[in-house]
N, C-alpha and C. Protein backbone atom coordinates (compact mmCIF):
# COMPACT_ATOMS: atom_id res chain seq x y z
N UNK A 1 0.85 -1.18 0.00
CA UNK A 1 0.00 0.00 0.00
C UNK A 1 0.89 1.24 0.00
N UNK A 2 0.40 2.15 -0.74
CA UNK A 2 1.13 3.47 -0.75
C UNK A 2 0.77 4.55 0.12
N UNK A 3 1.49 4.83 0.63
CA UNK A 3 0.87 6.11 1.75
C UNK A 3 1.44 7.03 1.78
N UNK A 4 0.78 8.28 1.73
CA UNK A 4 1.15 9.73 1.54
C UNK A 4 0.76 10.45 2.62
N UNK A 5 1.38 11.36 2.86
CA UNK A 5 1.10 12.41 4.13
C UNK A 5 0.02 13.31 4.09
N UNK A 6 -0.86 13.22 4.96
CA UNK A 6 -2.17 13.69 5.01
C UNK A 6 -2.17 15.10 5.99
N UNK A 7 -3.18 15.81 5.63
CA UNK A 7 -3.37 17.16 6.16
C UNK A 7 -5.17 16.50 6.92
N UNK A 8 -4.88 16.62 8.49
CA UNK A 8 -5.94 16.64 8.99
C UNK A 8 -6.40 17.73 9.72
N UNK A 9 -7.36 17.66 10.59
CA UNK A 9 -8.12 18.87 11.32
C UNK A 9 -8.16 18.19 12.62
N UNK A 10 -7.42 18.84 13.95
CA UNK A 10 -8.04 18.22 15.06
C UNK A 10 -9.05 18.61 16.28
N UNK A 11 -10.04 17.48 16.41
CA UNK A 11 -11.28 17.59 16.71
C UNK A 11 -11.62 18.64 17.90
N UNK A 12 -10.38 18.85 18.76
CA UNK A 12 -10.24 19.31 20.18
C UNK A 12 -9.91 21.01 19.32
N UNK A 13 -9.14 21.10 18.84
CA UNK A 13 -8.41 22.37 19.13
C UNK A 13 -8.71 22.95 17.32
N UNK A 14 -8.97 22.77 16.20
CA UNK A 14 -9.50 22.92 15.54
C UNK A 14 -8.08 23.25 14.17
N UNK A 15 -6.87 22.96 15.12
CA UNK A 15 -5.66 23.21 14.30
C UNK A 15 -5.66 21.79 13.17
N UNK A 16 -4.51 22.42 11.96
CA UNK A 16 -4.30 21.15 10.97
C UNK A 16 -2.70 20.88 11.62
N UNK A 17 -2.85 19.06 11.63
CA UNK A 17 -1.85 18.41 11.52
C UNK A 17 -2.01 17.88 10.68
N UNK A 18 -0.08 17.39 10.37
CA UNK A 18 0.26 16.32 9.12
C UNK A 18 0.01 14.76 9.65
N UNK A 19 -0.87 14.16 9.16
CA UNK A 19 -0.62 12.69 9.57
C UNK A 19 0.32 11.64 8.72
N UNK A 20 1.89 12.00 8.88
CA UNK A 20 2.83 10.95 7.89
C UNK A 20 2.58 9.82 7.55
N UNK A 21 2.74 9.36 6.35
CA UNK A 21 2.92 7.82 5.39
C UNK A 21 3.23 7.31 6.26
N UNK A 22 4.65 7.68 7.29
CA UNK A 22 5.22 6.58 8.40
C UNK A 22 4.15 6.25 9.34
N UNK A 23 3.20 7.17 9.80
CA UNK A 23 2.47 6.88 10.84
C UNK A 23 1.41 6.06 10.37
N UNK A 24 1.12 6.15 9.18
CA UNK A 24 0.00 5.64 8.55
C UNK A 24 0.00 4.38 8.30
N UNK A 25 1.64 4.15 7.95
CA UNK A 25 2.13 2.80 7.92
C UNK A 25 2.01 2.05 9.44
N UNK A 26 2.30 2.69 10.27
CA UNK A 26 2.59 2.01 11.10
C UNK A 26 1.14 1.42 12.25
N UNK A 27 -0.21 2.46 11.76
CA UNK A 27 -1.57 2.34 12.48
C UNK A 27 -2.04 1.25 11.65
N UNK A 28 -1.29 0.86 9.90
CA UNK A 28 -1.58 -0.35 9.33
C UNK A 28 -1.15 -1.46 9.59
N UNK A 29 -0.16 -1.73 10.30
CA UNK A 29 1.05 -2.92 10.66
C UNK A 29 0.69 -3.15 11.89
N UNK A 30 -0.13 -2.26 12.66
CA UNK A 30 -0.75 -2.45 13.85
C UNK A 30 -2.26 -2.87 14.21
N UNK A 31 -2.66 -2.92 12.85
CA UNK A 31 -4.82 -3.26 12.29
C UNK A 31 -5.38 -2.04 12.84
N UNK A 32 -4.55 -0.95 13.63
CA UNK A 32 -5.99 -0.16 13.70
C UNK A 32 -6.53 1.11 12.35
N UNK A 33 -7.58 0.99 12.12
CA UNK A 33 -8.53 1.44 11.22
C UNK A 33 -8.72 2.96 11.18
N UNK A 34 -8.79 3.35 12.62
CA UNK A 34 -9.14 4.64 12.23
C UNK A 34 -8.12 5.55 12.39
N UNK A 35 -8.04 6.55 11.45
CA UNK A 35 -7.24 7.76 11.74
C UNK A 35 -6.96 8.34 12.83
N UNK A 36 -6.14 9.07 13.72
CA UNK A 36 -5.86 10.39 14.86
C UNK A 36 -7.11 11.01 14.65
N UNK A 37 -7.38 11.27 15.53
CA UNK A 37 -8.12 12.57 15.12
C UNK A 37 -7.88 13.72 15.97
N UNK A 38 -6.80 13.59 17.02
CA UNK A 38 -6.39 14.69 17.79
C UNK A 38 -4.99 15.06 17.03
N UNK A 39 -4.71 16.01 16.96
CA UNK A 39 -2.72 16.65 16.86
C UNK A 39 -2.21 16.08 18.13
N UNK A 40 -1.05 15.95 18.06
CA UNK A 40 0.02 15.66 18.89
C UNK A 40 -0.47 16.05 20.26
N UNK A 41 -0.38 17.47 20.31
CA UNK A 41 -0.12 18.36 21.99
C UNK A 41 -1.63 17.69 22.45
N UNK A 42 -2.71 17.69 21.74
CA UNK A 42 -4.18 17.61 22.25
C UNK A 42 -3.90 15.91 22.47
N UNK A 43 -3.87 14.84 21.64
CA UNK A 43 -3.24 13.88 22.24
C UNK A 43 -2.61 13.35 23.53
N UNK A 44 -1.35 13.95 23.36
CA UNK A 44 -0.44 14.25 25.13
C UNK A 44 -1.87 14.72 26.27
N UNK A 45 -2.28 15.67 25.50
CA UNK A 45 -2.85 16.41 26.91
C UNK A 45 -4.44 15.02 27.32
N UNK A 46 -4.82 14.40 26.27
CA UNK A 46 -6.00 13.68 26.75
C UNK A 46 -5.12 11.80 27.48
N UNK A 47 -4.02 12.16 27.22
CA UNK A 47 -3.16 10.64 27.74
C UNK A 47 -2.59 11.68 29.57
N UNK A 48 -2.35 12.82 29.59
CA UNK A 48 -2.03 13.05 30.79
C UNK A 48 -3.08 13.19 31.25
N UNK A 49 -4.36 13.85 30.96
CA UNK A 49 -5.66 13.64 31.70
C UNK A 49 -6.48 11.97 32.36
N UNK A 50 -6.12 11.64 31.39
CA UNK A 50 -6.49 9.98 31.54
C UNK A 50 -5.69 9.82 32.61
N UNK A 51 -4.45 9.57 32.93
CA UNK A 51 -3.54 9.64 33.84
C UNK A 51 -3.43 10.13 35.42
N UNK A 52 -4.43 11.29 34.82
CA UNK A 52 -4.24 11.86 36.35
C UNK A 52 -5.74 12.15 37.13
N UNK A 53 -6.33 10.96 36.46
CA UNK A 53 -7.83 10.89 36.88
C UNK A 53 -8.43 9.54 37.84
N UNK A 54 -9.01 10.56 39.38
CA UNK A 54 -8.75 9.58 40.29
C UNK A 54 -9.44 7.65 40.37
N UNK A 55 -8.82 7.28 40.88
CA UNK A 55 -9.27 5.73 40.96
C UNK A 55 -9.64 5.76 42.35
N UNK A 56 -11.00 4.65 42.99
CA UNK A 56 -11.59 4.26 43.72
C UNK A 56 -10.93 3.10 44.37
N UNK A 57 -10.74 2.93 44.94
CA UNK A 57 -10.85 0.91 45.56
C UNK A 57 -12.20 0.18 45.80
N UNK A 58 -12.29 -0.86 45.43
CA UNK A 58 -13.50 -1.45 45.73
C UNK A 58 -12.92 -3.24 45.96
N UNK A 59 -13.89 -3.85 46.71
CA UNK A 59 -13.60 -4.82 46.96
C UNK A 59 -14.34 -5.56 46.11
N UNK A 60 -13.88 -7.10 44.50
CA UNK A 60 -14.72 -7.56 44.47
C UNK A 60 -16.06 -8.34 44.88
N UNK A 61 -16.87 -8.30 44.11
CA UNK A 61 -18.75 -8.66 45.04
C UNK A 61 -18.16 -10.68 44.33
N UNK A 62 -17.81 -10.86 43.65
CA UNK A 62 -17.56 -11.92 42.97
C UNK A 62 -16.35 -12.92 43.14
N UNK A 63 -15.49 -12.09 43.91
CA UNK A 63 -13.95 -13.17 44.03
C UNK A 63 -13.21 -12.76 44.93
N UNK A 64 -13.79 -11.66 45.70
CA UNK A 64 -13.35 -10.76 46.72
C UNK A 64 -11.83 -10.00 46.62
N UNK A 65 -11.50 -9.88 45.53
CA UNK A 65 -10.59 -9.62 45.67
C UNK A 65 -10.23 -7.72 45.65
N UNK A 66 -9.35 -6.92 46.02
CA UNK A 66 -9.33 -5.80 46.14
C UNK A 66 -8.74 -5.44 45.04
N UNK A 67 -9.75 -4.00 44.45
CA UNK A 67 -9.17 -3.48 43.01
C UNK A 67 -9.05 -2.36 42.88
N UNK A 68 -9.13 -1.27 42.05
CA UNK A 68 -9.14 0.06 42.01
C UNK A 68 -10.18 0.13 40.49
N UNK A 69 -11.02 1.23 40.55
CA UNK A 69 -11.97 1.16 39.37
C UNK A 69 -11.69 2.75 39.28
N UNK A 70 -12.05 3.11 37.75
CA UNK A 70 -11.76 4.87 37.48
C UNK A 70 -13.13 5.39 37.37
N UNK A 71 -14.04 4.53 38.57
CA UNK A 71 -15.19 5.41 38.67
C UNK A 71 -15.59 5.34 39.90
N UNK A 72 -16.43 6.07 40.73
CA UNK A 72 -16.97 6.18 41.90
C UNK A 72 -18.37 5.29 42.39
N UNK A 73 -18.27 4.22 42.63
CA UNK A 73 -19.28 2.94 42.51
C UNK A 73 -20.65 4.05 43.15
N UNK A 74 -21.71 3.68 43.05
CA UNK A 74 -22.63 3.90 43.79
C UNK A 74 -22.46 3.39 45.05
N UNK A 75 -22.52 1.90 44.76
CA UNK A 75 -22.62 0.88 46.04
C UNK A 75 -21.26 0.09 45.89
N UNK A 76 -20.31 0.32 46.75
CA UNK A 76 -19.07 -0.30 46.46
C UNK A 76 -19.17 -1.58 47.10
N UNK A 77 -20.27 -2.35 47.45
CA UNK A 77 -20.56 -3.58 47.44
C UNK A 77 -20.67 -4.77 46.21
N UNK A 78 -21.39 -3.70 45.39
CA UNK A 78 -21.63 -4.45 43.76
C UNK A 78 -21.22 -3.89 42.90
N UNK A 79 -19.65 -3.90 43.36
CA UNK A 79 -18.96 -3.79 41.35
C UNK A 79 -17.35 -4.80 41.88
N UNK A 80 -17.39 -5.78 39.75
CA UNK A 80 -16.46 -6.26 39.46
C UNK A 80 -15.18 -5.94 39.71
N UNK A 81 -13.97 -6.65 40.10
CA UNK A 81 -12.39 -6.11 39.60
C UNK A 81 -12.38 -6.29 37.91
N UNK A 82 -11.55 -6.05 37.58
CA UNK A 82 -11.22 -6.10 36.35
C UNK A 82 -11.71 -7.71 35.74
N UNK A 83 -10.88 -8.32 36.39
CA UNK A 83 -10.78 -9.67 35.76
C UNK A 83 -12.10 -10.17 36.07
N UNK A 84 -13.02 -10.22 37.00
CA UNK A 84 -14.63 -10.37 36.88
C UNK A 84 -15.40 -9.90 35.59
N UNK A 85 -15.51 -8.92 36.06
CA UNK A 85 -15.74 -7.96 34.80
C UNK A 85 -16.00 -8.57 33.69
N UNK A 86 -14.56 -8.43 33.20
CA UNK A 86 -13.81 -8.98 31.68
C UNK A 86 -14.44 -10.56 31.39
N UNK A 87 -14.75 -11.46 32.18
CA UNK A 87 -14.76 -12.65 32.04
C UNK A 87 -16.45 -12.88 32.31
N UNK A 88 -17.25 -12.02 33.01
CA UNK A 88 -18.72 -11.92 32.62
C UNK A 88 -19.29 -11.05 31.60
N UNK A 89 -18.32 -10.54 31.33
CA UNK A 89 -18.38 -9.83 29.47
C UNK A 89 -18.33 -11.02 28.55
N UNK A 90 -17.18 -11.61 28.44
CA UNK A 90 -16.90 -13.21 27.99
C UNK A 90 -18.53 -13.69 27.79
N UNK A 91 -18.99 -13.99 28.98
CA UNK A 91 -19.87 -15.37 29.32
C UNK A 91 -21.32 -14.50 28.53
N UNK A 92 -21.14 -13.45 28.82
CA UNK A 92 -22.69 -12.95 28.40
C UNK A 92 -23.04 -12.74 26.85
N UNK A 93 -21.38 -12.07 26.23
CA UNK A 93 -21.44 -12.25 24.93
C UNK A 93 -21.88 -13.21 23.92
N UNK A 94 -21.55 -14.38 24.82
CA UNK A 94 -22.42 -16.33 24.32
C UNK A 94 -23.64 -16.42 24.19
């Protein structure tokens, strides 16, 4: 596949970035599909936000085990750890 350097618009801040052949190559060698749609700095800034956004502890209701979730349970009696979760996602998808 041939890939050329693209002029995009990003969604946050309304500036144009270049999205390079290299990068383009490389979101192909990796299967993902969709384009950036942030520039660089707006990028950084939504990976340091993600980052610095607080986590809860909760004890699992299912395996008891102690986790941290990036949301504020209602009832921190009834919510999954991760690996609950993930694996009654599994079972329900069937």
């Amino acid at each position: 596949m041939d890939f050329q350097d693209k002029t995009m618009t990003c969604k946050d801040c309304s500036s144009e970035f270049v999205w390079t052949a290299g990068e383009q190559k490389f979101y192909a060698d990796k299967g993902l599909q969709n384009p950036p749609s942030r520039c660089k700095n707006c990028r950084d800034n939504a990976k340091q936000a993600k980052a610095n956004r607080p986590t809860f502890s909760i004890t699992c209701k299912a395996c008891g085990k102690t986790d941290e979730v990036p949301f504020q349970p209602r009832d921190p009696q009834d919510v999954l750890c991760k690996e609950c979760f993930d694996k009654q996602r599994a079972e329900n998808a069937n």
